[in-house]
Protein backbone atom coordinates (compact mmCIF):
# COMPACT_ATOMS: atom_id res chain seq x y z
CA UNK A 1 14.49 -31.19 13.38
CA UNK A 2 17.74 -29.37 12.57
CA UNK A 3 16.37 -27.07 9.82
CA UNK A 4 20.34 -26.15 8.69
CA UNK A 5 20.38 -30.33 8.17
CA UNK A 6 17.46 -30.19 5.81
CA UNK A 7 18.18 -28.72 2.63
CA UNK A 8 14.51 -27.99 1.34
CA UNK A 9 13.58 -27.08 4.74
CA UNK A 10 14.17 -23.60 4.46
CA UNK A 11 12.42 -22.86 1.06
CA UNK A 12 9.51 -24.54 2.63
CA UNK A 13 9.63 -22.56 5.98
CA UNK A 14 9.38 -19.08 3.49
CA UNK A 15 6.44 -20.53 1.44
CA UNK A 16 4.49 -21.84 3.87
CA UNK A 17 5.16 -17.91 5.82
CA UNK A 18 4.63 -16.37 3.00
CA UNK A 19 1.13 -18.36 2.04
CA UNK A 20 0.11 -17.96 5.44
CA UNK A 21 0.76 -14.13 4.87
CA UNK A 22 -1.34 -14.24 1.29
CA UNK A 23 -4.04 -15.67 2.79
CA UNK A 24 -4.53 -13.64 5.84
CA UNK A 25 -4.18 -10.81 3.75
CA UNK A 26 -6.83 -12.00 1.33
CA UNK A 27 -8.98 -12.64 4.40
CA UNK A 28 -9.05 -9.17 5.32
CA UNK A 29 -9.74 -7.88 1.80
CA UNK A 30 -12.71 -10.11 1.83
CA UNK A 31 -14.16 -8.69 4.79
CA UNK A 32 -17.37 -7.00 4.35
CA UNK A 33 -17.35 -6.99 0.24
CA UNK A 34 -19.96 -6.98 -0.37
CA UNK A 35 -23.81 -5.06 1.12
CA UNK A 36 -25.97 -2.24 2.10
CA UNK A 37 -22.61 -0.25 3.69
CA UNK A 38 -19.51 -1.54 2.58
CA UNK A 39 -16.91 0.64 0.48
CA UNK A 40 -16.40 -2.91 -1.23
CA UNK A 41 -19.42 -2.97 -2.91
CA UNK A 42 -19.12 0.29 -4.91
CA UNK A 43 -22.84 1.49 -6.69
CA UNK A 44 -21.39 4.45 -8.05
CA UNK A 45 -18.21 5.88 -10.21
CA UNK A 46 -16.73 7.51 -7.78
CA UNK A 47 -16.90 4.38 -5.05
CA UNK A 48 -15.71 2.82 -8.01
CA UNK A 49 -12.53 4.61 -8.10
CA UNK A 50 -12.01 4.34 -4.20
CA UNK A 51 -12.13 1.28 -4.27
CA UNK A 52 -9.33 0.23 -6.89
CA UNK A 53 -7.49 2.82 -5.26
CA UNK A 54 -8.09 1.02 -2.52
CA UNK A 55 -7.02 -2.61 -4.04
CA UNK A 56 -3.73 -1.02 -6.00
CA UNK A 57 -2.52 0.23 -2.40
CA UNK A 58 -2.99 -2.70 -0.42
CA UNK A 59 -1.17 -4.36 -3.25
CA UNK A 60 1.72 -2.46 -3.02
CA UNK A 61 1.94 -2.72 0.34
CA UNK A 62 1.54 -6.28 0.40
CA UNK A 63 4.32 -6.62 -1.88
CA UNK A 64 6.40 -4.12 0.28
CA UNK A 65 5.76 -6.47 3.25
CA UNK A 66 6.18 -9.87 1.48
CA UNK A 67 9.90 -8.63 -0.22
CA UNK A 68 11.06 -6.91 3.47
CA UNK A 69 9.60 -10.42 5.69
CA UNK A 70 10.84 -12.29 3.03
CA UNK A 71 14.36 -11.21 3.90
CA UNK A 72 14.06 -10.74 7.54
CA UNK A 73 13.32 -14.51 7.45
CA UNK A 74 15.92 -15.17 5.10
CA UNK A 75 18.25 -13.33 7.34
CA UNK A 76 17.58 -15.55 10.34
CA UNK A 77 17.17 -18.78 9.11
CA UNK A 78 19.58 -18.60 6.29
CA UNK A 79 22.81 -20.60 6.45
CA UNK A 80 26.05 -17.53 7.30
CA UNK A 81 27.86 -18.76 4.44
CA UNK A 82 23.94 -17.89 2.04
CA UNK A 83 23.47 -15.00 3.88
CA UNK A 84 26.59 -13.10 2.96
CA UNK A 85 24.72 -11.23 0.07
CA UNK A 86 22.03 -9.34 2.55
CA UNK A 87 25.05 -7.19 3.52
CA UNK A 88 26.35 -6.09 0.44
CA UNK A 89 25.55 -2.38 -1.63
CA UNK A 90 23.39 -3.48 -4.38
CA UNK A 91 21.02 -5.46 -2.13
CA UNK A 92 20.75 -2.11 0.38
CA UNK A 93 20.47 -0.07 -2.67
CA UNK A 94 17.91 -2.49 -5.05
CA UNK A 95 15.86 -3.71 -2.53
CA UNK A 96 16.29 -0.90 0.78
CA UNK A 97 15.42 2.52 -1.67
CA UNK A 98 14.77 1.58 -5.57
CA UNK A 99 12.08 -1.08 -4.94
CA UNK A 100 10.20 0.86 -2.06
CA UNK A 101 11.07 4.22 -3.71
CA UNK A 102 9.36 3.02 -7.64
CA UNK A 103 6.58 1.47 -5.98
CA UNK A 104 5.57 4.64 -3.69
CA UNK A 105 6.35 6.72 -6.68
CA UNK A 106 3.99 5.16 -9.14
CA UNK A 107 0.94 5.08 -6.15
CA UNK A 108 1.17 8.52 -5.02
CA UNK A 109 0.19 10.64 -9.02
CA UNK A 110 -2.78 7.38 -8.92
CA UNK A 111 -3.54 8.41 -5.87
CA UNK A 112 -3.40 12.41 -6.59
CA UNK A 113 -5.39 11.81 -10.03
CA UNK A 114 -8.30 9.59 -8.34
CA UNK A 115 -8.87 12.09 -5.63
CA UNK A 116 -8.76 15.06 -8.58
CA UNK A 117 -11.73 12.92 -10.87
CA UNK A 118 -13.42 11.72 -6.87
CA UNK A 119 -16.57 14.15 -6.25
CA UNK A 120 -16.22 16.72 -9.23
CA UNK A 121 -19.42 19.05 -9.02
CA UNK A 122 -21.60 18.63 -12.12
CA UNK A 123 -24.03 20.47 -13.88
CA UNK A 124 -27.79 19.68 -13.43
CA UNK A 125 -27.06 17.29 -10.27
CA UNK A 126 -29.94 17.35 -8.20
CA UNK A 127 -29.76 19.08 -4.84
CA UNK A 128 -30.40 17.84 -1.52
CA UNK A 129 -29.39 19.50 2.28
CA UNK A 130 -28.97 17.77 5.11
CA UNK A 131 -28.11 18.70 8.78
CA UNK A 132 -26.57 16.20 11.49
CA UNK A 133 -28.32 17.08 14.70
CA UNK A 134 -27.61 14.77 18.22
CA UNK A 135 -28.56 11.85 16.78
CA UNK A 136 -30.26 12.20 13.67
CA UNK A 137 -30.51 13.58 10.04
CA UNK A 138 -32.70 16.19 8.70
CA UNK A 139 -33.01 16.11 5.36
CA UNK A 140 -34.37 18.61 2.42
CA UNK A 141 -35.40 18.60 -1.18
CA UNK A 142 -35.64 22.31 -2.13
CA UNK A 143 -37.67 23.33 -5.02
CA UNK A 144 -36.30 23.13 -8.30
CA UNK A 145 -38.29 23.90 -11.65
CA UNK A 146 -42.01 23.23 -10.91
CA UNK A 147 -41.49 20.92 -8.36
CA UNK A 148 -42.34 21.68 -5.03
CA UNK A 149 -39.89 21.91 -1.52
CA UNK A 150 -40.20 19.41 0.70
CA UNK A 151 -38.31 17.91 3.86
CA UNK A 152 -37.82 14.50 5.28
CA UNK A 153 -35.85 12.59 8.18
CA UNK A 154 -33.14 9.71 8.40
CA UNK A 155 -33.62 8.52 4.51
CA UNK A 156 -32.11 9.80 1.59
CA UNK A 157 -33.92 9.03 -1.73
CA UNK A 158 -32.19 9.48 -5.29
CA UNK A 159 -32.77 8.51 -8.80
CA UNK A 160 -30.69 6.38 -10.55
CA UNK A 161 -28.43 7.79 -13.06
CA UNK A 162 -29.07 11.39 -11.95
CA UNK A 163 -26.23 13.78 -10.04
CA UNK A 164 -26.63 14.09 -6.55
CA UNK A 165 -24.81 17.15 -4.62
CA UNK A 166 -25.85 16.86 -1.17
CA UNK A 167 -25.20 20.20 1.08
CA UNK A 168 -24.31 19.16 4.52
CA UNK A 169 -23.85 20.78 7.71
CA UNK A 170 -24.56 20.32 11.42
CA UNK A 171 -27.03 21.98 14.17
CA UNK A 172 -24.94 20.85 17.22
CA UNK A 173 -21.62 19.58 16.65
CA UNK A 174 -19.25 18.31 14.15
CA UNK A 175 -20.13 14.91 12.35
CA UNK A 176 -19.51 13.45 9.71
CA UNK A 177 -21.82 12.27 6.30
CA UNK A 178 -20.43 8.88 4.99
CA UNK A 179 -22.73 6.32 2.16
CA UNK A 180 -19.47 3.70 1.76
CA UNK A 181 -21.39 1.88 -1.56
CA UNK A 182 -21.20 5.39 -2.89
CA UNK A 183 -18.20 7.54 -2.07
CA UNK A 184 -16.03 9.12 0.58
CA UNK A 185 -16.58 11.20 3.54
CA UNK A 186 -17.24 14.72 4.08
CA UNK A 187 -17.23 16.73 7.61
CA UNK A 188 -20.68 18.11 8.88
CA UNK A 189 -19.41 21.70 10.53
CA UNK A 190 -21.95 23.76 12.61
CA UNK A 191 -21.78 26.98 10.87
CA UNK A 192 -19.76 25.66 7.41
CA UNK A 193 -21.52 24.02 4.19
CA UNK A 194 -19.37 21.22 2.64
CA UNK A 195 -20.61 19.26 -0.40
CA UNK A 196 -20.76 16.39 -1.46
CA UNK A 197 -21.17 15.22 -5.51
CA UNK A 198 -22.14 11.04 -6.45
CA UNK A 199 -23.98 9.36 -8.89
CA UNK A 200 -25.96 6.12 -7.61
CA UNK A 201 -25.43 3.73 -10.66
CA UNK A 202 -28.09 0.95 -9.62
CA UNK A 203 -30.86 0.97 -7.72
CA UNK A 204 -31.48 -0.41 -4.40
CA UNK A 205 -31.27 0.25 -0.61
CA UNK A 206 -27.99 1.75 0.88
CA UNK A 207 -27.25 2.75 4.80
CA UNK A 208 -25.25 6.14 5.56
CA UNK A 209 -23.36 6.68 8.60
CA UNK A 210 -22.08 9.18 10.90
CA UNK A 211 -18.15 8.26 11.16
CA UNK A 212 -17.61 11.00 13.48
CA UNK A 213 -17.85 10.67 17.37
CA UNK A 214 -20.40 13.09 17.83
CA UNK A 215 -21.94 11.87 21.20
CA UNK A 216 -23.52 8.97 23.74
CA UNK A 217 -25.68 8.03 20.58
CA UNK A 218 -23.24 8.31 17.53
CA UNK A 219 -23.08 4.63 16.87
CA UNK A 220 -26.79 4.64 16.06
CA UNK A 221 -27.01 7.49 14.05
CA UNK A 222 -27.69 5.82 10.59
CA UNK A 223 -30.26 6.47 7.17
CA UNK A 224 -31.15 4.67 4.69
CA UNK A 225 -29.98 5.46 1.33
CA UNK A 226 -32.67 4.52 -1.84
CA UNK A 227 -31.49 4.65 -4.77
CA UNK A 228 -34.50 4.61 -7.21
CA UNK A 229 -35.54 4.20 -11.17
CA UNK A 230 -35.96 7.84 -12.02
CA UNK A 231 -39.71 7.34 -13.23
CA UNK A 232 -40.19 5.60 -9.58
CA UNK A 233 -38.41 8.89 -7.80
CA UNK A 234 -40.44 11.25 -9.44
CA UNK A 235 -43.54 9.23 -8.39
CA UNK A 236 -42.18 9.56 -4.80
CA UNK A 237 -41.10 13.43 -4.83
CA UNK A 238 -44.61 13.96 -6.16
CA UNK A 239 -45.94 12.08 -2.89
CA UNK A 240 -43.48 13.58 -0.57
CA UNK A 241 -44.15 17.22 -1.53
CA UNK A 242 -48.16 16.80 -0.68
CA UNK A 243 -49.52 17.40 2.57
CA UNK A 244 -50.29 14.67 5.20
CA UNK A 245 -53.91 12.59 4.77
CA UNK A 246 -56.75 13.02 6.61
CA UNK A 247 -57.07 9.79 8.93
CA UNK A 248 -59.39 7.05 7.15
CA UNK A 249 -61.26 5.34 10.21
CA UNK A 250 -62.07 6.60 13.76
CA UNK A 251 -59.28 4.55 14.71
CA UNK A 252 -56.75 6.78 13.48
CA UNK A 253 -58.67 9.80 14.24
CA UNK A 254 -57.91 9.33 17.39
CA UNK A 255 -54.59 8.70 17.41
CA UNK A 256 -54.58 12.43 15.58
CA UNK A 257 -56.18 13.83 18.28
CA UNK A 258 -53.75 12.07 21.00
CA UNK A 259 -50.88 13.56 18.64
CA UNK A 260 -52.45 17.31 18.90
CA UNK A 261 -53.11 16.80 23.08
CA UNK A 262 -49.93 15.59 23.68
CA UNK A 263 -47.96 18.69 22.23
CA UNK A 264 -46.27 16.64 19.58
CA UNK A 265 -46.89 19.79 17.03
CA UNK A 266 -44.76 21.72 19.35
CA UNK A 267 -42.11 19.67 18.01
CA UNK A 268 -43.06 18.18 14.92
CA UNK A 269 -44.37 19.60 11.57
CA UNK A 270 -47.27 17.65 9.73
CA UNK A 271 -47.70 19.39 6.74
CA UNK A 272 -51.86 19.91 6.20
CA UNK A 273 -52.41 20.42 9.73
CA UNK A 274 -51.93 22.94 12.44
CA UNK A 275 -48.04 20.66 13.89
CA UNK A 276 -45.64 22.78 12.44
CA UNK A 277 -43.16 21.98 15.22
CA UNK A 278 -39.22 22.43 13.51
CA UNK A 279 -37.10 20.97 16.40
CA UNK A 280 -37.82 17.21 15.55
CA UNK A 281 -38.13 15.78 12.26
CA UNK A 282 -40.92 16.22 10.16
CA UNK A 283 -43.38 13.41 10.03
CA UNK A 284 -45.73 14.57 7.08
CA UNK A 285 -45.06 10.89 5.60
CA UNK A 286 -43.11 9.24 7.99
CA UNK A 287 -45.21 5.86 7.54
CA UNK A 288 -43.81 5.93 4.22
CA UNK A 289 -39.87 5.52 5.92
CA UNK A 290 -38.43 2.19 6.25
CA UNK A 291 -36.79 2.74 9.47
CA UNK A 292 -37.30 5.16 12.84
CA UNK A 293 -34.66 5.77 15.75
CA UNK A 294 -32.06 7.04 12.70
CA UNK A 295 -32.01 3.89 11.11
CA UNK A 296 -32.45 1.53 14.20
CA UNK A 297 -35.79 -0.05 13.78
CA UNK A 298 -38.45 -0.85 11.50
CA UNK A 299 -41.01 1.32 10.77
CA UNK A 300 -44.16 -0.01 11.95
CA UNK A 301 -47.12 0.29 14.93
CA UNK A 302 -45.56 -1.99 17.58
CA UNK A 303 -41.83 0.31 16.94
CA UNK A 304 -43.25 3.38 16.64
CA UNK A 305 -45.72 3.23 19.87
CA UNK A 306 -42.40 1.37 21.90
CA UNK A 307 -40.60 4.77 20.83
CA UNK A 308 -43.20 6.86 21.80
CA UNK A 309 -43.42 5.23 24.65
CA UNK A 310 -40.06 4.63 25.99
CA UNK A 311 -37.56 6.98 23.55
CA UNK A 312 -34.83 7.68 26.78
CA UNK A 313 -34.90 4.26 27.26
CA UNK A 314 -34.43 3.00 23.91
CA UNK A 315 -32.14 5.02 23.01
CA UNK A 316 -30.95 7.53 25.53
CA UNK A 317 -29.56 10.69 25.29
CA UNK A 318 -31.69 11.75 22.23
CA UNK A 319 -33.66 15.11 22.36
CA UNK A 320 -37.46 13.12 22.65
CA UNK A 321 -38.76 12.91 26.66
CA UNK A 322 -40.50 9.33 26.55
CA UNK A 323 -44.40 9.21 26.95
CA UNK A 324 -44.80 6.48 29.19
CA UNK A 325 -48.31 8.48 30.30
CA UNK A 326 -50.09 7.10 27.06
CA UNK A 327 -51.95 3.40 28.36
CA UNK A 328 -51.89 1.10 25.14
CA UNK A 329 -54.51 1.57 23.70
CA UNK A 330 -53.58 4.66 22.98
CA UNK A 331 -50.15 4.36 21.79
CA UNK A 332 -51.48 2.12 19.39
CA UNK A 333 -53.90 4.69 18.21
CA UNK A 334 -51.13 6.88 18.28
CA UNK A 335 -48.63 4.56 16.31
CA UNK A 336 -51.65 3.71 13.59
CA UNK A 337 -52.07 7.27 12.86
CA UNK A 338 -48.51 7.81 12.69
CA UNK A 339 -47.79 4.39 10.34
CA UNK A 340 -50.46 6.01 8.00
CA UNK A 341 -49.12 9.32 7.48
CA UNK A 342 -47.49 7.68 3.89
C-alpha cells in the first residue's frame, strides 16, 4: 500500500512505533521488580531513593528517545511538502538544545541531591565488618555495650529499624559488596576500609552479591541478608555470641571426633572447643545458616556431607581440598554434627 496515498496512514505508522516503543520500554522496567535481590523492590530509604532516581531517569530518557524517533520517522515518511518545518531554526533550536538541554538540567541537581541524602553515616548504627575472600564472606559483629564479639560466614543478620554501617574490605582481591533491596554498591579493597550506611525497613530474607569479577567462582559468591524484628535479633546475637554445644547423641559425637581427626580445626574455629582454625569460616553455629557454598545450597546433612565430600568439584577453585577419603557413613556423622552446631 502506497502509504503517501493514505492519509491516516502515517499517524498510524508513528503510534503504532511509538506504542511498540512504550511497551518494550515498560517491559524492561518490569523486569525483576520485585524479590530477594532486585534494586526494584527497595526495603530500605535509601533503595528507596535509588530507585525513583532510577524511574525519573529512564523517564527522561524515554521521552528524549520518543521526541528524537518521533522525528526521525517523521522525517522519512513524511510527505516533502510536511516536512519542510524539520529544517527550519526554531525546530533545531526548541527541539535539538532547549528540550534535551531543560530535561538534563532538571535530572542532574536530583541526581546530585539523592546521592548527597544516599548512605549518610548515622549515629548509634550498629556495626558490622566484613571481608570478601576467593569466594566467600567473612563476617563480624564486634562487641558493643555488654554484648559480646562474635563472627559468622555468608549471612548478614540485622534488626529492623536499626542503622547498619557495615565496614568492608577484602583478603585477596578487589570485590565488590552489593544488597540491591537495600542500597548501592561499595568496592571491597585489600588494604582500604570503605563503608557502607542502610536501614532495613521490613523484615525478611534478602541475597547480597559480589558485582565485581573477582575470580573462576565470582558468580557464586552470594549471602543471605535477614532482616529481623529487633526483639528476634537480639534473641539471635545472644545465640550467636555463645560457644558451640556439646553433641547430644553418640551419633554426633562422632562426627566431632571425625571433625578433630581430619584437621578441620586447622582451618576452622568452633568456639568451645580446641578448632580455632581462622583461614575458613567459622562454624561455631553454622547449622543455624540457611545456606553453605556462599549462598549456593541449603543448609542441611545431605549438602553439607556432598561439600565435604566433593568441595573442588562442586564448586572449584575455592580454598577447601575435597574429602572424598570419608566412606558415608561418616560424612553423615560428619554433616549431623555439623547441622547441629545451631
Amino acid at each position: 500500500m502506497d502509504l503517501e496515498a493514505t492519509p491516516h496512514g502515517l499517524p498510524g505508522r508513528l503510534r503504532t512505533a511509538t506504542a511498540r516503543a512504550a511497551a518494550f520500554a515498560c517491559a524492561l522496567s518490569l523486569t525483576g521488580c520485585s524479590g530477594v535481590q532486585s534494586a526494584l523492590d527497595p526495603a530500605g530509604g535509601d533503595a528507596l531513593r535509588i530507585y525513583w532516581l532510577t524511574v525519573i531517569m529512564t523517564v527522561g530518557g524515554i521521552l528524549i528517545f520518543l521526541l528524537v524517533t518521533g522525528l526521525l520517522l517523521y522525517a522519512i515518511f513524511a510527505p516533502p511538502e510536511r516536512r519542510a518545518w524539520l529544517g527550519s531554526r526554531k525546530t533545531i533550536v526548541y527541539g535539538g538544545l532547549a528540550f534535551p538541554i531543560v530535561v538534563l538540567s532538571c535530572l542532574l541537581p536530583y541526581g546530585l541531591i539523592v546521592m548527597r541524602d544516599t548512605d549518610v553515616p548515622v549515629a548509634g548504627a550498629l556495626p558490622v565488618e566484613v571481608v570478601g575472600e576467593q569466594y566467600w564472606w567473612r563476617v563480624k559483629y564486634p562487641a558493643e555495650q555488654e554484648r559480646a564479639e562474635f563472627s559468622t560466614a555468608n549471612e548478614l543478620v540485622v534488626p529492623v529499624g536499626r542503622p547498619v554501617t557495615v565496614s568492608v574490605t577484602a583478603a585477596d582481591v578487589i570485590h565488590s559488596f552489593w544488597i540491591p533491596n537495600f542500597g548501592g554498591k561499595i568496592d571491597m579493597i585489600p588494604g582500604r576500609i570503605n563503608r557502607l550506611t542502610f536501614t532495613a525497613e521490613r523484615p525478611g530474607i534478602y541475597r547480597g552479591v559480589c558485582a565485581e569479577f573477582c575470580g573462576d567462582q565470582h558468580a557464586r559468591m552470594a549471602f543471605d541478608v535477614v532482616a529481623l524484628e529487633p526483639a528476634a535479633f537480639e534473641t539471635w546475637r545472644a545465640g550467636q555470641a555463645r560457644p558451640a554445644q556439646d553433641p547430644a547423641i553418640p551419633f554426633l559425637a562422632r562426627g566431632r571426633e571425625l571433625f578433630r581427626a581430619g584437621g578441620c580445626g586447622s582451618c576452622h574455629v568452633v568456639r568451645g572447643t580446641e578448632a580455632n582454625g581462622q583461614f575458613g569460616p567459622d562454624l561455631t553455629h553454622v547449622g543455624s545458616r540457611r545456606t553453605i557454598g556462599a549462598g549456593q545450597f541449603p543448609n542441611n546433612v545431605g549438602t553439607l556431607a556432598g561439600w565435604i565430600a566433593n568441595t573442588q568439584h562442586i564448586k572449584p577453585g575455592v580454598r577447601m581440598p575435597s574429602y572424598g577419603s570419608f566412606t558415608g557413613e561418616d560424612l553423615r556423622a560428619l554433616g549431623g554434627y555439623l547441622e547441629s552446631l545451631r
